[in-house]
PDB file of N, CA and C in Angstrom:
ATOM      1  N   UNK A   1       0.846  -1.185   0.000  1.00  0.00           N
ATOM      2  CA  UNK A   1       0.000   0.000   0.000  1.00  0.00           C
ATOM      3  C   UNK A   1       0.890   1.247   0.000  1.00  0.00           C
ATOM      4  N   UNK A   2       0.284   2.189  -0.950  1.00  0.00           N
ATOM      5  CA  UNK A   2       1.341   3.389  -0.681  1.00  0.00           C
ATOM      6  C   UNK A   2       1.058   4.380   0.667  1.00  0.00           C
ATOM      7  N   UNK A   3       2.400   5.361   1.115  1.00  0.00           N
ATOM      8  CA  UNK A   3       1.991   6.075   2.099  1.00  0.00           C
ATOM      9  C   UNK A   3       1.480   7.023   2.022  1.00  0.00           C
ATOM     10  N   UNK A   4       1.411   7.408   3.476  1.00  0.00           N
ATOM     11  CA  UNK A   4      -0.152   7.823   3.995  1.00  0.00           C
ATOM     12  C   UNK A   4      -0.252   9.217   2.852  1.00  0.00           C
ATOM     13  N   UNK A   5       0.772   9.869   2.525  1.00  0.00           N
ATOM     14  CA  UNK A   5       1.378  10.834   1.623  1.00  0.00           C
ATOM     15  C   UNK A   5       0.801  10.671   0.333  1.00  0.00           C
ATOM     16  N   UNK A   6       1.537  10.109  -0.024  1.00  0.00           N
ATOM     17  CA  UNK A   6       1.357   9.456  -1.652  1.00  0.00           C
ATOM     18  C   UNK A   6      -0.014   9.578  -1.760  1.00  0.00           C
ATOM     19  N   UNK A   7      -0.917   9.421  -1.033  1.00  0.00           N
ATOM     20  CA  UNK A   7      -2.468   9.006  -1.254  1.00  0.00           C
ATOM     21  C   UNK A   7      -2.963  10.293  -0.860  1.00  0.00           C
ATOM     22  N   UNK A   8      -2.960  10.905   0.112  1.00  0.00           N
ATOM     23  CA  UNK A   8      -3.889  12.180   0.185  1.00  0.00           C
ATOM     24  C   UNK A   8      -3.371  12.780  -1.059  1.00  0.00           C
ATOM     25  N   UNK A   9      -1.945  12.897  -1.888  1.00  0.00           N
ATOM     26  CA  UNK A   9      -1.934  13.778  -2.858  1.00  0.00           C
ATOM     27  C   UNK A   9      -2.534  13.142  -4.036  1.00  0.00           C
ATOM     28  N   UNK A  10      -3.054  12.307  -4.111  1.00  0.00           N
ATOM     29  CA  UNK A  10      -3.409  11.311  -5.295  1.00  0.00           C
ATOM     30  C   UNK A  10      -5.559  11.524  -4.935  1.00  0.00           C
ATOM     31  N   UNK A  11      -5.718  11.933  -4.129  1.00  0.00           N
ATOM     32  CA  UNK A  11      -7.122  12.130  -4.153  1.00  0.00           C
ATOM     33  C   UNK A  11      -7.263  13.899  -3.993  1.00  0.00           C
ATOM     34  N   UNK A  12      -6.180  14.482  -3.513  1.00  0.00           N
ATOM     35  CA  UNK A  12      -6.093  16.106  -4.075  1.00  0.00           C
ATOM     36  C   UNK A  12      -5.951  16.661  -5.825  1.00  0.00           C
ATOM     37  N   UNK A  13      -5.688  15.534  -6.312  1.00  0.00           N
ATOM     38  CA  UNK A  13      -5.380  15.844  -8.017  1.00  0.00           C
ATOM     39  C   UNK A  13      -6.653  14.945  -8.407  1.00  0.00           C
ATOM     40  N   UNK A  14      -7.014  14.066  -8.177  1.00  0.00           N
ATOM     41  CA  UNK A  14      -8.586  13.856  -8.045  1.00  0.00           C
ATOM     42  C   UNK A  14      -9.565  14.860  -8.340  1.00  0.00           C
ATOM     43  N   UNK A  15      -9.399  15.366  -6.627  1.00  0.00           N
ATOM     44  CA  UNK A  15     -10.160  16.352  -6.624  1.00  0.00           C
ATOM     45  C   UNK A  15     -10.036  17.648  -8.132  1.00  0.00           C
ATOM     46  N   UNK A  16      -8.975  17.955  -8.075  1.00  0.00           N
ATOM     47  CA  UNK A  16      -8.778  19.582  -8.824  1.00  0.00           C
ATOM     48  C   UNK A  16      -9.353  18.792 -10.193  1.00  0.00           C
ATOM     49  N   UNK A  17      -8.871  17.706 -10.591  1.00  0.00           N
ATOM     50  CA  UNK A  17      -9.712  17.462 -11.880  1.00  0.00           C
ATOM     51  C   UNK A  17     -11.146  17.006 -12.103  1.00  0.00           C
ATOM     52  N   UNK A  18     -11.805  16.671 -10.889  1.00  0.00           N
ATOM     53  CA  UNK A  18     -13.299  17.048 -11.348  1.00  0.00           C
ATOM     54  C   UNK A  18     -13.573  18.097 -10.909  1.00  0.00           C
ATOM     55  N   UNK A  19     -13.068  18.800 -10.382  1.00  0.00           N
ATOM     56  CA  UNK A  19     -13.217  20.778 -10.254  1.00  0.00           C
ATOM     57  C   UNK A  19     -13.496  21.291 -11.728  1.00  0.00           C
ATOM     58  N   UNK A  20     -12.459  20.664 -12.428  1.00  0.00           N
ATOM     59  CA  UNK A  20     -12.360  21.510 -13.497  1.00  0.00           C
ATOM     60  C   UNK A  20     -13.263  21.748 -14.878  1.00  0.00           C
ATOM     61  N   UNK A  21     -14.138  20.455 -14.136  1.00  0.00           N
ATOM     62  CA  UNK A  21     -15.472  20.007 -15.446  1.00  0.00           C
ATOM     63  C   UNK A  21     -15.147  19.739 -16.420  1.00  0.00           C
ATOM     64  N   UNK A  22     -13.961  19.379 -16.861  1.00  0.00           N
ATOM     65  CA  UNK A  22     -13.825  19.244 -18.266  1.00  0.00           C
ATOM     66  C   UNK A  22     -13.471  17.757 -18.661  1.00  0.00           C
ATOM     67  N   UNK A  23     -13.877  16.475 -17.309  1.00  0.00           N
ATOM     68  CA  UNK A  23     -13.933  15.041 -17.916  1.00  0.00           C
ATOM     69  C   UNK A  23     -15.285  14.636 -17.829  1.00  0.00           C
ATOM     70  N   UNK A  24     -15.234  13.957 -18.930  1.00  0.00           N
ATOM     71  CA  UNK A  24     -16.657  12.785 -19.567  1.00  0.00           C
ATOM     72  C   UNK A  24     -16.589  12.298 -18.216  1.00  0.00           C
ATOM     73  N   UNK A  25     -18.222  12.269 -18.454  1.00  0.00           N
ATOM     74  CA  UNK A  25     -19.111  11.727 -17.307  1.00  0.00           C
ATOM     75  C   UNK A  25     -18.418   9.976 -16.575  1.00  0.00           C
ATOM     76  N   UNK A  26     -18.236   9.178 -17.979  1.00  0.00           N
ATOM     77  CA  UNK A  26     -17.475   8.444 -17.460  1.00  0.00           C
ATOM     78  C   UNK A  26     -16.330   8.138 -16.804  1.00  0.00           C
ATOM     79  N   UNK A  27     -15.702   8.838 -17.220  1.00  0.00           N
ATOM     80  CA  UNK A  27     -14.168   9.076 -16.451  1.00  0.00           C
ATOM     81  C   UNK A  27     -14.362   9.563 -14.993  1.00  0.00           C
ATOM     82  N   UNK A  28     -15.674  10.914 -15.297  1.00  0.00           N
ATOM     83  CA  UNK A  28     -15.498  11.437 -13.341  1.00  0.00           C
ATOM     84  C   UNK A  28     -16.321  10.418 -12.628  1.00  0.00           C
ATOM     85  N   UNK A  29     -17.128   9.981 -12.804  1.00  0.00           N
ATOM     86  CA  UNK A  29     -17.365   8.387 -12.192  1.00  0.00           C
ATOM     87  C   UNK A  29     -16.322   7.789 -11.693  1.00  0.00           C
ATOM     88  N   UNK A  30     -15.649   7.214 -12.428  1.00  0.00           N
ATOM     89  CA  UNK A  30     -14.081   6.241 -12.280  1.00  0.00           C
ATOM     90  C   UNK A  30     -13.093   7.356 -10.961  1.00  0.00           C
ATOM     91  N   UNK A  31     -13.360   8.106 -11.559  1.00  0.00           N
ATOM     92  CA  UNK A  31     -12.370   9.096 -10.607  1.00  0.00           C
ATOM     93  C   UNK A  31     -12.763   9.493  -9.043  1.00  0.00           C
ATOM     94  N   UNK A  32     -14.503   9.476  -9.051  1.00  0.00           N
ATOM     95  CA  UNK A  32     -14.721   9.756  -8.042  1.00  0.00           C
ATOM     96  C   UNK A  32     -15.114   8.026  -7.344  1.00  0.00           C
ATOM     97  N   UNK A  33     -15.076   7.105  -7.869  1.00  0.00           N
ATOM     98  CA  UNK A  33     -15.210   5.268  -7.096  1.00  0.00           C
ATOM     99  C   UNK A  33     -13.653   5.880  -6.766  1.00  0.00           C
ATOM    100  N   UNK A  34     -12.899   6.212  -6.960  1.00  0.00           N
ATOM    101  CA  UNK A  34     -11.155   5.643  -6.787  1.00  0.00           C
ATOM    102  C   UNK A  34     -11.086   7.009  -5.703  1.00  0.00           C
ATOM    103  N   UNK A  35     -11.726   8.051  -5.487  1.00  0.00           N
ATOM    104  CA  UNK A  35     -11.501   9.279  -4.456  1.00  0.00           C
ATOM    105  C   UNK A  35     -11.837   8.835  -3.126  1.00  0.00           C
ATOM    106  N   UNK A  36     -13.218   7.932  -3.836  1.00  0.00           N
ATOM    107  CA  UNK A  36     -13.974   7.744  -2.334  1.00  0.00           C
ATOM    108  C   UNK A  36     -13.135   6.341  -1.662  1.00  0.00           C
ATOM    109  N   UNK A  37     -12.537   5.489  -2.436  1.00  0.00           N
ATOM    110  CA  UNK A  37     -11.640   4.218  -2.099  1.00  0.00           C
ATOM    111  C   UNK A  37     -10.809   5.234  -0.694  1.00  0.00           C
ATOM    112  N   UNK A  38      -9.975   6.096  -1.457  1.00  0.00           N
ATOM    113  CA  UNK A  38      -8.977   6.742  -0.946  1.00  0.00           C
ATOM    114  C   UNK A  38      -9.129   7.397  -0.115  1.00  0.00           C
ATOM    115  N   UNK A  39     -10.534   8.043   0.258  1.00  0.00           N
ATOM    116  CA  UNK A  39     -10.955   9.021   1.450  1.00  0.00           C
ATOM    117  C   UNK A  39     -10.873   7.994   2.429  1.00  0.00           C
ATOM    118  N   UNK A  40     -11.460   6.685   2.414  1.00  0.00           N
ATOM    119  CA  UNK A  40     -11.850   5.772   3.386  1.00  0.00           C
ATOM    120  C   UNK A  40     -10.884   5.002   3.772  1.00  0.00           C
ATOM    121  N   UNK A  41      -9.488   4.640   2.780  1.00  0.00           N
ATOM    122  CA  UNK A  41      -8.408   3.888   3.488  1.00  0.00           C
ATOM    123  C   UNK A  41      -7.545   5.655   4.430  1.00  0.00           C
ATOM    124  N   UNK A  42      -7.408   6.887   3.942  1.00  0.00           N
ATOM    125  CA  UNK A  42      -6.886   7.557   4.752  1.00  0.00           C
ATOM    126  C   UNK A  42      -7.767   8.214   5.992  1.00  0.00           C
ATOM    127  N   UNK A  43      -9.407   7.644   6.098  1.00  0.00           N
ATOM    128  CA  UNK A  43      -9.512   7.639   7.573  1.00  0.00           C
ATOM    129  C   UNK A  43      -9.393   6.404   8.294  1.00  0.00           C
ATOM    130  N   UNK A  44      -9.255   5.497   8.045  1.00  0.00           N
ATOM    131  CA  UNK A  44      -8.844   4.459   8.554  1.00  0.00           C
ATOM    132  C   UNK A  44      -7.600   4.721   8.966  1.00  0.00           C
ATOM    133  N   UNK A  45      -6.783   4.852   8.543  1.00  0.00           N
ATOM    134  CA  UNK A  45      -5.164   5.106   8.542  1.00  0.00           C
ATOM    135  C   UNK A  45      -5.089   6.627   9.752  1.00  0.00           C
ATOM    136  N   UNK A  46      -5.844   7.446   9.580  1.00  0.00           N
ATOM    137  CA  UNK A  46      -6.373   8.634  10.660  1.00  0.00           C
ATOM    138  C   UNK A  46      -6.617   7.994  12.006  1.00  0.00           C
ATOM    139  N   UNK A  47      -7.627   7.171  12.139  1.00  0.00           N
ATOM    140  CA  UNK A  47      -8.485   6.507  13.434  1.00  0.00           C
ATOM    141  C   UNK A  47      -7.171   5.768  14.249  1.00  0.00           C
ATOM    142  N   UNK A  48      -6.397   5.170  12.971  1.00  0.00           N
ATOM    143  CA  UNK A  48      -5.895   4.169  13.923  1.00  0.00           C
ATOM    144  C   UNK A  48      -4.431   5.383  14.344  1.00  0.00           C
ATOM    145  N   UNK A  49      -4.054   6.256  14.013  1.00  0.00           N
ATOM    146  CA  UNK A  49      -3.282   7.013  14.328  1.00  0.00           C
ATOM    147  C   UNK A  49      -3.947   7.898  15.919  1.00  0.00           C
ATOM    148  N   UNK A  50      -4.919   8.347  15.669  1.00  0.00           N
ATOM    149  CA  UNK A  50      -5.904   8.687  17.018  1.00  0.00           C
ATOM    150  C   UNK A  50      -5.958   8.162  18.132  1.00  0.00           C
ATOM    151  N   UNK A  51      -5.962   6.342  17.921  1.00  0.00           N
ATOM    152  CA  UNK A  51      -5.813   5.575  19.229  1.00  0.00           C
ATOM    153  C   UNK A  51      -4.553   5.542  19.441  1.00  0.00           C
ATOM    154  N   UNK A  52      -3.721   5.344  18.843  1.00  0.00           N
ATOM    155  CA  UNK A  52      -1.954   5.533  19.548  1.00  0.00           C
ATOM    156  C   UNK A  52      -1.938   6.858  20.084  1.00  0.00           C
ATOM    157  N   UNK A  53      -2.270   8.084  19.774  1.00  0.00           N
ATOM    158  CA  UNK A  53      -2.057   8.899  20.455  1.00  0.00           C
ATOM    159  C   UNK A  53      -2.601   8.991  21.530  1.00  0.00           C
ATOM    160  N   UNK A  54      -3.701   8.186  21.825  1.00  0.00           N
ATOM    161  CA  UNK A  54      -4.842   8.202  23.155  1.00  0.00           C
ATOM    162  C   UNK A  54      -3.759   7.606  23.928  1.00  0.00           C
ATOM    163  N   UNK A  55      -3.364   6.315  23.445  1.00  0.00           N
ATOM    164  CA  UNK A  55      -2.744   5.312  24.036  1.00  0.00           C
ATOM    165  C   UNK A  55      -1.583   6.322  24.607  1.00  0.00           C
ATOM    166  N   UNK A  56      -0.571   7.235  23.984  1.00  0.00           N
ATOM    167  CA  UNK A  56       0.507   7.351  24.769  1.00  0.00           C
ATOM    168  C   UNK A  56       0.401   8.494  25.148  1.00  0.00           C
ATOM    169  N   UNK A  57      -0.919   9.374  25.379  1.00  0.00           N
ATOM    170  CA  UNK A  57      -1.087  10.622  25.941  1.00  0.00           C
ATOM    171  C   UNK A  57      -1.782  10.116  27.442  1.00  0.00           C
ATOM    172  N   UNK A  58      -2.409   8.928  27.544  1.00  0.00           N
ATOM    173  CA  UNK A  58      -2.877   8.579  28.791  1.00  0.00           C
ATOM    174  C   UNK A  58      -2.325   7.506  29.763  1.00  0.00           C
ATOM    175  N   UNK A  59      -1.076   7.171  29.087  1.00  0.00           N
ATOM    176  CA  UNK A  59      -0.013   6.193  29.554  1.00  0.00           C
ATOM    177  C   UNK A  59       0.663   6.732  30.942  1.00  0.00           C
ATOM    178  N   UNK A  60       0.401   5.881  31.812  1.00  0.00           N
ATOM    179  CA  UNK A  60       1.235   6.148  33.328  1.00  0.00           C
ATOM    180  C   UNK A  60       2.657   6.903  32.888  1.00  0.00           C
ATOM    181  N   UNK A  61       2.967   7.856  33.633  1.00  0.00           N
ATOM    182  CA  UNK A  61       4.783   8.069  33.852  1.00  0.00           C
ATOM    183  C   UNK A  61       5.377   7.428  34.550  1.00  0.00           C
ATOM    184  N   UNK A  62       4.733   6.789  35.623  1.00  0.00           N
ATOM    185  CA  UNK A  62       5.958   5.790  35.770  1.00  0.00           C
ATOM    186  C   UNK A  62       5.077   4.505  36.271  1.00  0.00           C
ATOM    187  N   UNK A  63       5.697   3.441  36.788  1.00  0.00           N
ATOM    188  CA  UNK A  63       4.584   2.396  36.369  1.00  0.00           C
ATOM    189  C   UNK A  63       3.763   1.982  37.332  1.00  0.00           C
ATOM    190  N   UNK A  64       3.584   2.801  38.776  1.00  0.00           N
ATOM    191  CA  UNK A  64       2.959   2.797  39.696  1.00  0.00           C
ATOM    192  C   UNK A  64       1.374   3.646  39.473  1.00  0.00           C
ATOM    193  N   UNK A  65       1.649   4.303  38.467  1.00  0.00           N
ATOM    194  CA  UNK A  65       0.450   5.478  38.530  1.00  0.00           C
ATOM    195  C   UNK A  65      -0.483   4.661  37.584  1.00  0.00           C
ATOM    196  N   UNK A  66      -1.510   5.027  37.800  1.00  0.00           N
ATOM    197  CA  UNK A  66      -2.794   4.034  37.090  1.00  0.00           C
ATOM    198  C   UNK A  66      -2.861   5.098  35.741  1.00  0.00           C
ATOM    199  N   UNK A  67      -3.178   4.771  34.484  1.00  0.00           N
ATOM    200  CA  UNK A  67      -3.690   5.008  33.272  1.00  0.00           C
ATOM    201  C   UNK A  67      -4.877   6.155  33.494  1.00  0.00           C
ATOM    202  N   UNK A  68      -5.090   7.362  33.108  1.00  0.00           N
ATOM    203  CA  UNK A  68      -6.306   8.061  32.537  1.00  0.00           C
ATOM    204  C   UNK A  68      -6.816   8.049  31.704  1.00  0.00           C
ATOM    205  N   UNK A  69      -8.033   7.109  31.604  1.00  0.00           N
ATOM    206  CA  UNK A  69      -8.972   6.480  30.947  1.00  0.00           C
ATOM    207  C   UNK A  69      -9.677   7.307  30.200  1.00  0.00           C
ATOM    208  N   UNK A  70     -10.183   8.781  30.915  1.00  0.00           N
ATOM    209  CA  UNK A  70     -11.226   9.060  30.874  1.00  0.00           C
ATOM    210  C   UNK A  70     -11.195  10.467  29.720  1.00  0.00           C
ATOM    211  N   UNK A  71     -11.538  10.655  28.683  1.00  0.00           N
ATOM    212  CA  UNK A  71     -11.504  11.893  28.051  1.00  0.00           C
ATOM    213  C   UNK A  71     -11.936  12.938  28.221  1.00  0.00           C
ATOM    214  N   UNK A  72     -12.313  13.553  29.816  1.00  0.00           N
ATOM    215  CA  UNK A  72     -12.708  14.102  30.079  1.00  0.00           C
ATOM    216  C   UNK A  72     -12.665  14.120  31.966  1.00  0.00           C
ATOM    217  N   UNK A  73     -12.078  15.140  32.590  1.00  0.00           N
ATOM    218  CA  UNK A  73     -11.855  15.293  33.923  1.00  0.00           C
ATOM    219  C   UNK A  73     -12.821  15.027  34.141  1.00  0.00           C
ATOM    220  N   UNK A  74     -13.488  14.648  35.458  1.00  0.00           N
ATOM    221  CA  UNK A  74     -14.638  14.434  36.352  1.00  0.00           C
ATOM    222  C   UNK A  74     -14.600  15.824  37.158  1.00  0.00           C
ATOM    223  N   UNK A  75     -15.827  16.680  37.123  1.00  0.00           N
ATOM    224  CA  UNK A  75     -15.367  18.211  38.240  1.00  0.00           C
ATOM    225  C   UNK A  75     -16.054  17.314  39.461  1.00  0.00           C
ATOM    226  N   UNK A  76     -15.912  17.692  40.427  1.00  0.00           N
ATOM    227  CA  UNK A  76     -16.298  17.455  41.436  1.00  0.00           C
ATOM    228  C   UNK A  76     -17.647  18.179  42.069  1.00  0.00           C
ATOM    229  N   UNK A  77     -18.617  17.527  42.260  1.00  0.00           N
ATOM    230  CA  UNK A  77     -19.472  18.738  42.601  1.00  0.00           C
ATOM    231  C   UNK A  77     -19.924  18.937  44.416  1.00  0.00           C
ATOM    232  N   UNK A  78     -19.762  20.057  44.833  1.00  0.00           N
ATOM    233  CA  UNK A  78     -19.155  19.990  46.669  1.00  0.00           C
ATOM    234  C   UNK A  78     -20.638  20.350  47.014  1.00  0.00           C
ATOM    235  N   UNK A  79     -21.617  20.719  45.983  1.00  0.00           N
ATOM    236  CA  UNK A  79     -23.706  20.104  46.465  1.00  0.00           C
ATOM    237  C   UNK A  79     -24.101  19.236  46.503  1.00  0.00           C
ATOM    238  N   UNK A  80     -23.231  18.133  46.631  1.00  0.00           N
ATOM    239  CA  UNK A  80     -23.751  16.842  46.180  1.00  0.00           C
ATOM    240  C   UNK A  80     -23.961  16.218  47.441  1.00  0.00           C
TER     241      UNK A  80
END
């Protein structure tokens, strides 16, 4: 598979050429099955980049401290 590179610029020249209106209906068909291929392997390739960052933004510092799970602080509420 090519990288993650190679492919967003390969569905950006995609794009600018059905911008430009000037391919047969058949061709922007073909062009846009092969854009939408490419939108969907580079969010895939996005998502799974998202969970590694979860993974090592909520990773203990040292190996006594428990993991933060949670995407979002808990406030405390002192009416309760």
């Amino acid at each position: 598979m090519k990288k993650f590179e190679d492919r967003l610029e390969r569905l950006e020249v995609l794009n600018e050429k059905m911008k430009e209106g000037s391919v047969p209906l058949d061709e922007a068909i073909d062009l846009f099955e092969e854009g939408i291929k490419l939108a969907r392997s580079l969010e895939k390739d996005l998502s799974k980049v998202e969970r590694k960052i979860e993974i090592l933004v909520n990773e203990p510092e040292s190996p006594q401290d428990e993991p933060n799970l949670e995407l979002f602080e808990q406030e405390e509420n002192s009416g309760d």
